[in-house]
Protein backbone atom coordinates (compact mmCIF):
# COMPACT_ATOMS: atom_id res chain seq x y z
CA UNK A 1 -47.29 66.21 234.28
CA UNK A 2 -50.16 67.71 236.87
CA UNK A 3 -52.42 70.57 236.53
CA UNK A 4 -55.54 71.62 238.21
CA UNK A 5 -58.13 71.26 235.92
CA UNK A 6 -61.93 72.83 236.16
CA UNK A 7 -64.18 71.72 233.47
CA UNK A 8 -67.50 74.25 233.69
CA UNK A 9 -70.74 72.98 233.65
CA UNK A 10 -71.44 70.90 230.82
CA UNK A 11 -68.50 70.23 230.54
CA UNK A 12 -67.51 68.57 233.53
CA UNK A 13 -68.96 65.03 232.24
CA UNK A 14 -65.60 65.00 230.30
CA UNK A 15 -63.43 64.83 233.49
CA UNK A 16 -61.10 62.26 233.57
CA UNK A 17 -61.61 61.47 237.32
CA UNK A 18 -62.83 62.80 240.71
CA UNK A 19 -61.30 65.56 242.17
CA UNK A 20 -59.89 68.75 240.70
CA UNK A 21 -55.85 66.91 239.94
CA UNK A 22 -55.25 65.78 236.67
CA UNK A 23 -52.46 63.79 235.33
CA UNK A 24 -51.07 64.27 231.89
CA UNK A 25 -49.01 61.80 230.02
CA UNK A 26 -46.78 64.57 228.78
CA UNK A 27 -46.45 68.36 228.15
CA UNK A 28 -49.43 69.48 226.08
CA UNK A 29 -51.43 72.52 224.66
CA UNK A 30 -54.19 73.96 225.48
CA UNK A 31 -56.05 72.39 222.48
CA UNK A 32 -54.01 68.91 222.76
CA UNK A 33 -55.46 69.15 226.39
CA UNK A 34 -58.86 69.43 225.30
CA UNK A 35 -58.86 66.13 222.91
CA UNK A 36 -57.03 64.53 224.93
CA UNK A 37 -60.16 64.36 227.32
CA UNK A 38 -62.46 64.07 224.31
CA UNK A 39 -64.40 67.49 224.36
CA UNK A 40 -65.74 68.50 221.13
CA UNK A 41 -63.24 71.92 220.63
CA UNK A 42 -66.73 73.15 219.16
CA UNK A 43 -68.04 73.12 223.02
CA UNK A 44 -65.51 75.43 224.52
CA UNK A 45 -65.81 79.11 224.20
CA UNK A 46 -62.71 80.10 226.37
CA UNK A 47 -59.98 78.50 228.31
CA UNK A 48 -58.21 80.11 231.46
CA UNK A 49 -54.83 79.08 232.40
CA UNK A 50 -53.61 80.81 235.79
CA UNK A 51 -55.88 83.44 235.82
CA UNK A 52 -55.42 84.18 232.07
CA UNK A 53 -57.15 83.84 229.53
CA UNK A 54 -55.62 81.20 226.99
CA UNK A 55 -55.91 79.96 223.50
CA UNK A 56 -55.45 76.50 221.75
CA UNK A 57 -51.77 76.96 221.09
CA UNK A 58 -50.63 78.32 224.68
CA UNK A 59 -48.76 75.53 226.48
CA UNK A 60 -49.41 74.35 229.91
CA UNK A 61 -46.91 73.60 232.01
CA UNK A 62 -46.50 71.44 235.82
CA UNK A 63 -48.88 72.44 238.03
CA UNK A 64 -50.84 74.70 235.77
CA UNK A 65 -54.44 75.88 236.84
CA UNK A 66 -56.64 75.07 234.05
CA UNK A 67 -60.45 76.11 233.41
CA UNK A 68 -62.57 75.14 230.42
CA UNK A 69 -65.79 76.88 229.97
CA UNK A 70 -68.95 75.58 227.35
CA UNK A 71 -71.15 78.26 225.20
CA UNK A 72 -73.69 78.98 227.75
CA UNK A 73 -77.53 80.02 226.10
CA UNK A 74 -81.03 80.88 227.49
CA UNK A 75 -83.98 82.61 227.43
């Protein structure tokens, strides 16, 4: 199964490849998607899938945009 997949900043050293196409083995969740690529779930504070915002349990389907985005701090 494809997607598009944007990992935010900190995140993106957890992309499985170059480019913005990902290939999943099979239909997966949200949160299946993110251990699947090894991200701490502790590191994202939202997901987006199409333009919506998602949780863990909302499934993806073929050719889904996806968007993961880390806790972001400063000062």
């Amino acid at each position: 199964m494809r997607i598009t997949l944007t990992l935010e900043a900190i995140l993106g050293k957890f992309a499985p490849g170059p480019g913005k196409e990902c290939e999943l083995p099979h239909p997966m969740t949200v949160g299946q998607l993110i251990g699947h690529l090894g991200i701490p779930e502790n590191q994202v504070m939202f997901a987006i899938v199409d333009g919506q915002m998602a949780n863990l349990d909302t499934m993806l389907h073929e050719n889904a945009s996806v968007s993961l985005c880390p806790y972001i701090c400063g000062g």
